[in-house]
Protein backbone atom coordinates (compact mmCIF):
# COMPACT_ATOMS: atom_id res chain seq x y z
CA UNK A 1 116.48 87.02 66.38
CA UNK A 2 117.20 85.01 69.19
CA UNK A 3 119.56 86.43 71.11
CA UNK A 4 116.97 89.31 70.79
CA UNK A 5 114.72 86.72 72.38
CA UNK A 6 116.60 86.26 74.83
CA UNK A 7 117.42 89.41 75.86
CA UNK A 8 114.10 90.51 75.88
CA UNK A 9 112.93 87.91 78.60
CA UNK A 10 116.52 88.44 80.57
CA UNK A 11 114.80 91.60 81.03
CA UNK A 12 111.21 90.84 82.12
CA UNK A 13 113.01 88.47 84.29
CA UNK A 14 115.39 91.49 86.08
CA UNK A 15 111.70 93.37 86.05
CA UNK A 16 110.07 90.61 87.92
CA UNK A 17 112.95 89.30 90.18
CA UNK A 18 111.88 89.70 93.72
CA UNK A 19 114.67 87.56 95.47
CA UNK A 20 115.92 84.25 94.11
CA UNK A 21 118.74 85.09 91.32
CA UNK A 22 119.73 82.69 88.53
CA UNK A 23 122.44 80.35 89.13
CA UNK A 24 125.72 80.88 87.57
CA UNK A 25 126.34 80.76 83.79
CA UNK A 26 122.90 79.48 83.09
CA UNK A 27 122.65 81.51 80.11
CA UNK A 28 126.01 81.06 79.12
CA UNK A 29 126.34 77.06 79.21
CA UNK A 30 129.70 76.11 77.50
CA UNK A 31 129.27 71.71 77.78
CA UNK A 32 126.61 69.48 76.68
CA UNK A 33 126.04 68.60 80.56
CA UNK A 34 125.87 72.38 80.66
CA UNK A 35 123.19 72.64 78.53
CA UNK A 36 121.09 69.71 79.20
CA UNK A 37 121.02 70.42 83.09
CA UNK A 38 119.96 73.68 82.36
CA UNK A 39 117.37 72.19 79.66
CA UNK A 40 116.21 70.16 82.13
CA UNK A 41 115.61 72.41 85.63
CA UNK A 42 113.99 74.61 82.87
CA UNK A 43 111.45 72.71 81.45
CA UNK A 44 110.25 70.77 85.06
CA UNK A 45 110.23 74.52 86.02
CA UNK A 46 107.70 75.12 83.29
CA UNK A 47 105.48 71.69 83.80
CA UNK A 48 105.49 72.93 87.20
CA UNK A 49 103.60 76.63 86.34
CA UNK A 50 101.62 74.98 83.88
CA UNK A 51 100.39 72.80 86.41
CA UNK A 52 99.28 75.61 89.09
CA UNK A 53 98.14 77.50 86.19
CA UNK A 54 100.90 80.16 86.03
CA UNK A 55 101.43 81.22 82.26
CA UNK A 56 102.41 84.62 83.26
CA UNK A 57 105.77 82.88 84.15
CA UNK A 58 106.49 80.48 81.83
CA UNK A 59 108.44 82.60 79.53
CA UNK A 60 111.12 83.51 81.90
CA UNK A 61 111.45 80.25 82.65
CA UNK A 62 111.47 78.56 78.91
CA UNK A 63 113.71 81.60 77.86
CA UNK A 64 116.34 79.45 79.17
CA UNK A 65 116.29 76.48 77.18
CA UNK A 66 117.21 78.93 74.13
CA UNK A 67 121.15 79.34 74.91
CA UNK A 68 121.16 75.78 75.83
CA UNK A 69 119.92 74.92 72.70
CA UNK A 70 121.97 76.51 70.45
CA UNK A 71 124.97 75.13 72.12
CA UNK A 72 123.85 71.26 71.65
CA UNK A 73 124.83 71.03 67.94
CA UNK A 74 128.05 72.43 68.79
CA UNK A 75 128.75 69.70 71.50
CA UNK A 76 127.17 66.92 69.71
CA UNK A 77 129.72 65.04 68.91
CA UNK A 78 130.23 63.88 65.33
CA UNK A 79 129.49 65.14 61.86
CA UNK A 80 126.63 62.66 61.63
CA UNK A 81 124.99 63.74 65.03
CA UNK A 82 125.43 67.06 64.23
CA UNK A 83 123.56 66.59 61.20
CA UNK A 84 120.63 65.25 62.87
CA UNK A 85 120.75 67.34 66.35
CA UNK A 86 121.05 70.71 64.45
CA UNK A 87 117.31 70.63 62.61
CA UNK A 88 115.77 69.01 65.74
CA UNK A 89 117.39 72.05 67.72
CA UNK A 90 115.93 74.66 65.51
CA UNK A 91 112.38 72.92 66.02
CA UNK A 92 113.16 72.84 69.89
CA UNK A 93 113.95 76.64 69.65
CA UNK A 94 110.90 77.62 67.08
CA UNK A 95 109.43 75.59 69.97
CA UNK A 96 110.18 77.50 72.78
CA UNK A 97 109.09 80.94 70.78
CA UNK A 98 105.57 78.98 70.52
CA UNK A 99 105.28 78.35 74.17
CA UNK A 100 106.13 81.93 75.55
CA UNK A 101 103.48 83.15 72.84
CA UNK A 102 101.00 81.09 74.05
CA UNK A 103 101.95 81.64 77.99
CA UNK A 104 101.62 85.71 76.78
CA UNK A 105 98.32 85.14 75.35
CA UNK A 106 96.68 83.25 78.77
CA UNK A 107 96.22 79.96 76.46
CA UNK A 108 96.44 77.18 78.75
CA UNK A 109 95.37 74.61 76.43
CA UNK A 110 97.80 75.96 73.51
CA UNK A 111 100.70 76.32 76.04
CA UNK A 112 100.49 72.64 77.56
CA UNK A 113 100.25 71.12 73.26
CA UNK A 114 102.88 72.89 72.69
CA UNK A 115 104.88 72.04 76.06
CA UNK A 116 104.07 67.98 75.02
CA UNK A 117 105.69 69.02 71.23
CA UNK A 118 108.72 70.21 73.15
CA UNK A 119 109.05 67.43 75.33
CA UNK A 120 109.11 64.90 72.47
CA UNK A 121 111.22 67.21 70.53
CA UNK A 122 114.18 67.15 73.60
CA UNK A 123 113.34 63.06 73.86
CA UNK A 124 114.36 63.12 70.40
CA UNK A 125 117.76 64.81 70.67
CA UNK A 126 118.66 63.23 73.89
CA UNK A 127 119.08 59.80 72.08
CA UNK A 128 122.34 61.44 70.31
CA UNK A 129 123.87 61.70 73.82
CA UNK A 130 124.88 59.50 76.39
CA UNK A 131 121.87 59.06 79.13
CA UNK A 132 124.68 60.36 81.37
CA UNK A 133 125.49 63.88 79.75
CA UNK A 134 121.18 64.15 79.81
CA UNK A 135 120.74 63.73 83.55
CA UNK A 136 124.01 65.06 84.83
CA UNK A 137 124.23 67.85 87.99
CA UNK A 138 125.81 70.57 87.92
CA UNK A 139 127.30 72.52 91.09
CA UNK A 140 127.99 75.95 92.16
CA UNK A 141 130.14 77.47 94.81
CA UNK A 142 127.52 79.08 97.28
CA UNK A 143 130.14 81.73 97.88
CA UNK A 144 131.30 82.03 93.90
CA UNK A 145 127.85 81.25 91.82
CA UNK A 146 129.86 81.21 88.73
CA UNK A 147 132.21 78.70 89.55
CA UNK A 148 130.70 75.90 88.76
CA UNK A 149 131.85 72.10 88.16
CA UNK A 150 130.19 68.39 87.37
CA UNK A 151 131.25 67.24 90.86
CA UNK A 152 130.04 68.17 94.37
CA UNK A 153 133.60 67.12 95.61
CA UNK A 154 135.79 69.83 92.97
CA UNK A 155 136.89 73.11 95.54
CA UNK A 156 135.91 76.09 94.55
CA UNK A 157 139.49 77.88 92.67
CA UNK A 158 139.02 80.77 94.76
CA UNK A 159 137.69 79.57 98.13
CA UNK A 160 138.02 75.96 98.13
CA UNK A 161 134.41 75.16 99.16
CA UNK A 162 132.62 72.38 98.14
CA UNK A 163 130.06 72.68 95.85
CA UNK A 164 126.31 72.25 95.98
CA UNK A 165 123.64 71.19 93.49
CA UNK A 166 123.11 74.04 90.83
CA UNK A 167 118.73 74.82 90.34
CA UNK A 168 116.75 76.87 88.56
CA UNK A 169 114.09 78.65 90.79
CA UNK A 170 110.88 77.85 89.36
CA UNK A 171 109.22 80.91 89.88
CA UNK A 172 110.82 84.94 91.02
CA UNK A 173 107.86 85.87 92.50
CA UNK A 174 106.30 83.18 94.80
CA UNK A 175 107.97 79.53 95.55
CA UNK A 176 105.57 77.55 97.66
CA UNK A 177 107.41 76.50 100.63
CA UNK A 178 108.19 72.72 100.97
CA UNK A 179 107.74 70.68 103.69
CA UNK A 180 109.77 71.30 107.17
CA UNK A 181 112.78 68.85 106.98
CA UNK A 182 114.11 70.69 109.95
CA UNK A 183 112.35 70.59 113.55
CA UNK A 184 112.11 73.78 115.46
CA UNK A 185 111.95 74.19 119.26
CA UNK A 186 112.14 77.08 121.82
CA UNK A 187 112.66 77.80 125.26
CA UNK A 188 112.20 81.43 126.75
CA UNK A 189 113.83 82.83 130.01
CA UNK A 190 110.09 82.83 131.81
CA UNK A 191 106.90 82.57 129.99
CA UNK A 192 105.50 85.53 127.44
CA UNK A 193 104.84 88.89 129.01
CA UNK A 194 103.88 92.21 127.76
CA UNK A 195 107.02 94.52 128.37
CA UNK A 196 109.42 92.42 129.19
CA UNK A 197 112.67 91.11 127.45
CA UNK A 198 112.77 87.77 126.83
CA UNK A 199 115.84 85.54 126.21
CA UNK A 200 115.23 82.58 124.02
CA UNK A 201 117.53 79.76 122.77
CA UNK A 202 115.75 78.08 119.73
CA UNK A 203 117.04 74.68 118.42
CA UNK A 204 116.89 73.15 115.12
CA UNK A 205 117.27 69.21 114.38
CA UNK A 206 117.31 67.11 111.44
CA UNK A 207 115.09 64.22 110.80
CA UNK A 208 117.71 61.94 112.26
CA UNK A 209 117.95 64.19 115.51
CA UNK A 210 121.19 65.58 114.21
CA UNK A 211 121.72 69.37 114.89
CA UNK A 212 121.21 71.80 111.83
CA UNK A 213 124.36 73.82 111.66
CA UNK A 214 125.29 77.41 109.79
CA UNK A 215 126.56 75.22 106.48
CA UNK A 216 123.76 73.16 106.32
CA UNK A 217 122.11 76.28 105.21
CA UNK A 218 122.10 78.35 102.29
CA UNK A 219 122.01 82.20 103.44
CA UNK A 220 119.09 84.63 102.31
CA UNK A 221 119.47 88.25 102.29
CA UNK A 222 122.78 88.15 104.17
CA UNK A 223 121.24 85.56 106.67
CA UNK A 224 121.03 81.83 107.00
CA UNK A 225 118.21 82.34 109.44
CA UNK A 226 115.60 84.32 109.97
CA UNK A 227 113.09 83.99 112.89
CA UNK A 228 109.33 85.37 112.03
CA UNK A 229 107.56 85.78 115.30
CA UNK A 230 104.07 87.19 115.74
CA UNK A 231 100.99 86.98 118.47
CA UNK A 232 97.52 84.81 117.56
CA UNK A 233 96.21 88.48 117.13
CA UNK A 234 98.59 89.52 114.32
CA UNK A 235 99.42 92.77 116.34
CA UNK A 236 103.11 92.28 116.99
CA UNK A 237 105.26 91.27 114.47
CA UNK A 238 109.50 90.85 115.28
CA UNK A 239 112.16 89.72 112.65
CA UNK A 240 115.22 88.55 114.56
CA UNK A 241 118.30 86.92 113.55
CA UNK A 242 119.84 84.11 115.99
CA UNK A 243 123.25 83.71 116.93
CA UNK A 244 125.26 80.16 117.66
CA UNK A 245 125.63 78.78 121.50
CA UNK A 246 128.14 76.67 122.24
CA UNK A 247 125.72 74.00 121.59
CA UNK A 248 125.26 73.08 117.89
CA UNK A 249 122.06 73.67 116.53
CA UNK A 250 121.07 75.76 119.46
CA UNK A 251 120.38 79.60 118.82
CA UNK A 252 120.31 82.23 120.95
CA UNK A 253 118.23 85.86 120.23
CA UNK A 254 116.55 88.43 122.82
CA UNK A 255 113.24 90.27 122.35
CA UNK A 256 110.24 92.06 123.93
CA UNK A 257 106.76 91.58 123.18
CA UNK A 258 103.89 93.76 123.71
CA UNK A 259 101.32 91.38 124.23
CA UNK A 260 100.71 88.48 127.21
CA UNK A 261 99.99 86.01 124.84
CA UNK A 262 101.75 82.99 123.48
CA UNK A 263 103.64 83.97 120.31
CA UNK A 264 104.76 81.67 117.42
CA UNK A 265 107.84 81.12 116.19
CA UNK A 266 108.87 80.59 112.32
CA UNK A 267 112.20 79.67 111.29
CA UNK A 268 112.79 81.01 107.58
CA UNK A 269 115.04 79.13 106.32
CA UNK A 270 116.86 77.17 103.47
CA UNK A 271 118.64 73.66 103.40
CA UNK A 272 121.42 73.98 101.35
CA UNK A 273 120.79 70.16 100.83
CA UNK A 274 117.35 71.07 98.83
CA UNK A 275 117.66 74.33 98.39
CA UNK A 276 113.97 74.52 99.34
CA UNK A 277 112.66 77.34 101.35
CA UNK A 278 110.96 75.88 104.61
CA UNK A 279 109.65 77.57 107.48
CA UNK A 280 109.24 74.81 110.74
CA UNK A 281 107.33 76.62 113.69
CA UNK A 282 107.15 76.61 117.11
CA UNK A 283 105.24 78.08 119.92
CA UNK A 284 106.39 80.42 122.94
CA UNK A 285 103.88 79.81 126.24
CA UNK A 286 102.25 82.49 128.02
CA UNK A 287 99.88 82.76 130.85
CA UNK A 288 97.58 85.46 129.04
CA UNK A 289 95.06 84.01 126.68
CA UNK A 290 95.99 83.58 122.91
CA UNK A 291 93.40 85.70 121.54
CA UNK A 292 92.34 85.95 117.58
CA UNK A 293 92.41 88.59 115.03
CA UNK A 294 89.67 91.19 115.38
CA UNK A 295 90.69 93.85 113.01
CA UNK A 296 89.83 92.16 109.19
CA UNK A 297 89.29 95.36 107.53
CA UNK A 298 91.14 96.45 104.35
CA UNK A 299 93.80 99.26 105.64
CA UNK A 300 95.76 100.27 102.82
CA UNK A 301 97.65 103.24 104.87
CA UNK A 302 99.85 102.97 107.76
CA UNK A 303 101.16 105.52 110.20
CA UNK A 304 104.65 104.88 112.25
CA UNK A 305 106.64 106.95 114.26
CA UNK A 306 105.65 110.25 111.96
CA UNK A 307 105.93 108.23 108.68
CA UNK A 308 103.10 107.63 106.72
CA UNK A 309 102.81 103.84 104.31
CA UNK A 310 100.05 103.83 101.58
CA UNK A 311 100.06 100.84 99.83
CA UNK A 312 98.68 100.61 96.18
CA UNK A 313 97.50 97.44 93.59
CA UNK A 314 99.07 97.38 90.40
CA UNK A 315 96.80 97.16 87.25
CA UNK A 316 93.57 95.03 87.64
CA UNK A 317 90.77 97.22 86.73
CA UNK A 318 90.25 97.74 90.32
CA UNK A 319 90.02 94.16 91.44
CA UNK A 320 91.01 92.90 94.32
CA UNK A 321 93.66 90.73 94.66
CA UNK A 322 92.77 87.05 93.87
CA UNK A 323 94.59 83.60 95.30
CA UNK A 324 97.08 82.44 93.13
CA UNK A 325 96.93 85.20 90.60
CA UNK A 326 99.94 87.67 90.70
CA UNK A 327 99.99 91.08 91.06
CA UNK A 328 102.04 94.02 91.68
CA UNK A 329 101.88 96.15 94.61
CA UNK A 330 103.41 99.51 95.44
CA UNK A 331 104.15 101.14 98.63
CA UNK A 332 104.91 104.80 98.80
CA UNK A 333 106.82 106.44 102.25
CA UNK A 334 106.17 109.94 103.10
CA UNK A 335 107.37 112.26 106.00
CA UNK A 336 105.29 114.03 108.44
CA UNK A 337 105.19 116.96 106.16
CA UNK A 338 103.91 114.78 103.41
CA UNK A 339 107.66 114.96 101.90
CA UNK A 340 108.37 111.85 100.01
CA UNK A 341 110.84 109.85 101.99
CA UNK A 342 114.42 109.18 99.64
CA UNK A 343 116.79 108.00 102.61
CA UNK A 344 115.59 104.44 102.84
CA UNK A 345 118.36 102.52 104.08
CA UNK A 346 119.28 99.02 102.95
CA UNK A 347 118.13 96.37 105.22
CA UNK A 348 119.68 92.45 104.28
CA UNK A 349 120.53 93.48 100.95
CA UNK A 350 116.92 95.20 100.37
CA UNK A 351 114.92 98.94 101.00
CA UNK A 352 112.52 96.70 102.39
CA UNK A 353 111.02 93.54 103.60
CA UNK A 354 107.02 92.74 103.12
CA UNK A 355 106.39 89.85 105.69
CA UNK A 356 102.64 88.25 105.79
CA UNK A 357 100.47 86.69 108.15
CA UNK A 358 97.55 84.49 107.03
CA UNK A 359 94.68 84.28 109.76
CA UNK A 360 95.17 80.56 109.75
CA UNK A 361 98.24 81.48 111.78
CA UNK A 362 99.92 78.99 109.77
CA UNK A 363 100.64 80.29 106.41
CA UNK A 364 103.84 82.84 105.91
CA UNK A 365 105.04 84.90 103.01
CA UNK A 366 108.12 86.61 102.99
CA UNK A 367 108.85 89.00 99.90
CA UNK A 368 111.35 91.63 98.75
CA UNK A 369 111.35 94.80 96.46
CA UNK A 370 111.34 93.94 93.07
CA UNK A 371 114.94 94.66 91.03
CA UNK A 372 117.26 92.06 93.13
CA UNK A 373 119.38 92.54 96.00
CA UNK A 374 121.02 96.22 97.18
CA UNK A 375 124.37 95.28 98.53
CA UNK A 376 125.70 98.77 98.33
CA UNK A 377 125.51 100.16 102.06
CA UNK A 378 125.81 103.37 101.07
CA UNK A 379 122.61 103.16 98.53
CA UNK A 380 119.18 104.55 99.31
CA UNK A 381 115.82 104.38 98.26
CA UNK A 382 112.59 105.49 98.21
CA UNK A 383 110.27 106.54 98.50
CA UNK A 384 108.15 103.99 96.08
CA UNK A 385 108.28 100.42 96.85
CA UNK A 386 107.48 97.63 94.08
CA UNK A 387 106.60 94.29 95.26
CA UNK A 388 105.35 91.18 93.12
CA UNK A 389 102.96 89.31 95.45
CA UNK A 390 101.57 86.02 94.58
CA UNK A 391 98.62 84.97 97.21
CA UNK A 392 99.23 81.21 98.16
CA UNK A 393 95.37 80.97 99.45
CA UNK A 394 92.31 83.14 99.98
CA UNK A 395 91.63 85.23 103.40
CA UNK A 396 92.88 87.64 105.50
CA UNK A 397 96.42 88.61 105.69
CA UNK A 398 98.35 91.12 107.71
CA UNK A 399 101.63 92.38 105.94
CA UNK A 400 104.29 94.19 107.66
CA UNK A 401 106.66 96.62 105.52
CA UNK A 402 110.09 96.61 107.48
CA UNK A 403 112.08 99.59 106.58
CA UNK A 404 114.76 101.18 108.01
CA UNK A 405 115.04 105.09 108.13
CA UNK A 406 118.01 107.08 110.23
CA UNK A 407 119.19 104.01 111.53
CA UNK A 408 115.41 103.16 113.16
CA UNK A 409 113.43 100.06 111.92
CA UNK A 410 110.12 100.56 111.48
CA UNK A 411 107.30 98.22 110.67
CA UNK A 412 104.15 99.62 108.80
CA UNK A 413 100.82 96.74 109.17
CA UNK A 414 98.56 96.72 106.28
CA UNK A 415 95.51 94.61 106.59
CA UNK A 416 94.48 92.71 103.21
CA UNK A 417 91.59 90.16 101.86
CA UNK A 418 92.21 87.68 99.50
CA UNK A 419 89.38 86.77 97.13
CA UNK A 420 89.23 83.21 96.09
């Protein structure tokens, strides 16, 4: 029953996965520092989505305690632990069931008594291990997820890297962004003009003025950096990747924009010291005035370049989309002749890349195709798209769909409002 359990939710989770992937052996722990680290970056996964009101995603999440748990009497120790571990294990798991059910049913209430019952459950079978075991890290090679050891300082067997701190994303579909621990700054070849190539060296510091180098950070979609750059208007959207100068920290990239206007800068990026997405911005100057978004209507359809984008909400009795309430959207790709478009070629590991604009000018969202990462080159898709996309705040948002088709990238706008 529940390794039926937990297949079920491995599962949901592969249906729901829009680009973090679970760490290494997570559901295949083997020690009792295993088990408990996974038990752990589980459950403040789950207080976390209970908090923000989540419950659609707690059962991914708890789904993990359930190999963990199975493998604690095992590595308890001695006959007389076992003895006591093993029913307290079983009422952790019976547990666990609970919670998902009540995170199914939208019972907030239910789902946080039965989170505390857990909680005092776990307290209870920690106190048959040693404090030590309970709080212990794991690590991972970033290059070799499923080598993983209780010391940052082991190699890697196969590539001899050192390791880095194993976590659990707390949620597949939208991870709030934390606070920039990296500072971002720009200089362009001559100020912002319409038409003409630009060549811009971007640097990124630490706190302590230190430069952020390549293995400070934790690559995403074949990238450790990706630079987000769009006009106050929301008309001209560029993805670029940077390459190293001979000055570390300092990144080089080239681009042309189509507006005289300043244009902002965002660096996507994650530390592999947190393992926190951030996304530190910076401004490019211009003598043409910044200007403001003046197009807030809903556009579900896009034309570019003889392709046509409609874009589609997944079930919600017509709704719109809400803040902080999930929902799936769908983008389908035809041809000129209305043919549906099959050749979509993989761009950083994915058909596609759905980047968002708030009209704040501040707040970012970066999301990929549901179903994880394409690293076959040769693999193509289309013509639907599935995205997951979890509103951080209400307004107006312009989303970009980045494809690539015949070797062109194209980027279809969408305009969308988010009710409160």
């Amino acid at each position: 029953m529940l390794r039926c359990f937990v297949l079920l939710f491995c599962i949901l989770l592969g249906s729901l996965r829009a680009d973090p992937v679970i760490p290494g052996n997570v559901l295949d722990p083997k020690t009792a520092p295993e088990a408990w680290n996974v038990i752990r970056l589980a459950t403040t996964n789950v207080e976390r989505l209970l908090q923000e009101g989540r419950l659609a995603e707690i059962a991914v999440q708890i789904a993990y305690c359930s190999p963990a748990l199975r493998v604690l009497p095992q590595v308890s120790g001695s006959a007389e632990n076992l003895q006591k571990v093993g029913p307290l294990s079983e009422r952790a798991l019976m547990l666990v069931n609970t919670l998902a059910k009540a995170a199914k049913d939208n019972n907030p209430g239910g789902a946080e008594a039965v989170y505390e019952n857990l909680h005092q459950t776990l307290d209870a079978i920690a106190q048959h291990f040693d404090p030590k075991v309970v709080k212990a890290d794991i690590f991972f090679c970033p290059m070799h997820p499923n080598f993983i050891a209780g010391a940052a300082t082991t190699p890697c067997d196969k590539c001899g890297m050192h390791l880095l701190t194993r976590r659990i994303p707390y949620s597949f579909i939208y991870m709030k962004p934390g606070e920039p621990t990296f500072r971002l700054t720009a200089q362009a070849s001559a100020p912002v003009e319409a038409g003409k190539k630009l060549e811009v060296k971007v640097r990124l510091k630490k706190a302590d003025d230190s430069p952020v180098l390549y293995e400070d950070l934790l690559v995403m979609h074949t990238q450790p950096i990706h630079l987000l750059i769009e006009d106050p208007s929301l008309s001209d959207y560029h993805h670029e990747h940077p390459v190293e100068t001979d000055v570390p920290g300092e990144y080089t990239f080239s681009f042309t924009p189509q507006r005289t206007a300043p244009y902002r800068i965002w660096a996507d990026l994650v530390p592999s010291a947190t393992g926190v997405q951030e996304l530190p911005f910076t401004d490019l100057p211009s003598s043409g005035a910044a200007g403001s978004v003046t197009d807030k209507g809903t556009k579900f359809t896009s034309q570019v370049d003889g392709f046509s984008f409609v874009l589609t909400l997944g079930a919600g009795n017509g709704e719109p989309l809400k803040a902080n309430q999930a929902r799936r959207m769908d983008i389908m790709v035809t041809d000129a002749e209305g043919k549906p478009v099959t050749h979509l070629e993989p761009v950083m590991n994915a058909f596609a890349h759905l980047v968002g604009f708030y009209d704040d000018y501040r707040t970012v969202v970066h999301l990929h195709p549901t179903g994880g990462d394409v690293v076959d080159l040769a693999a193509r898709g289309g013509p639907g798209l599935s995205f997951m996309f979890f509103p951080p705040r209400a307004g107006f948002i312009r989303l970009y769909c980045q494809v690539s088709v015949n070797g062109r990238m194209l980027f279809a706008p969408f305009n969308v409002n988010v009710a409160p």
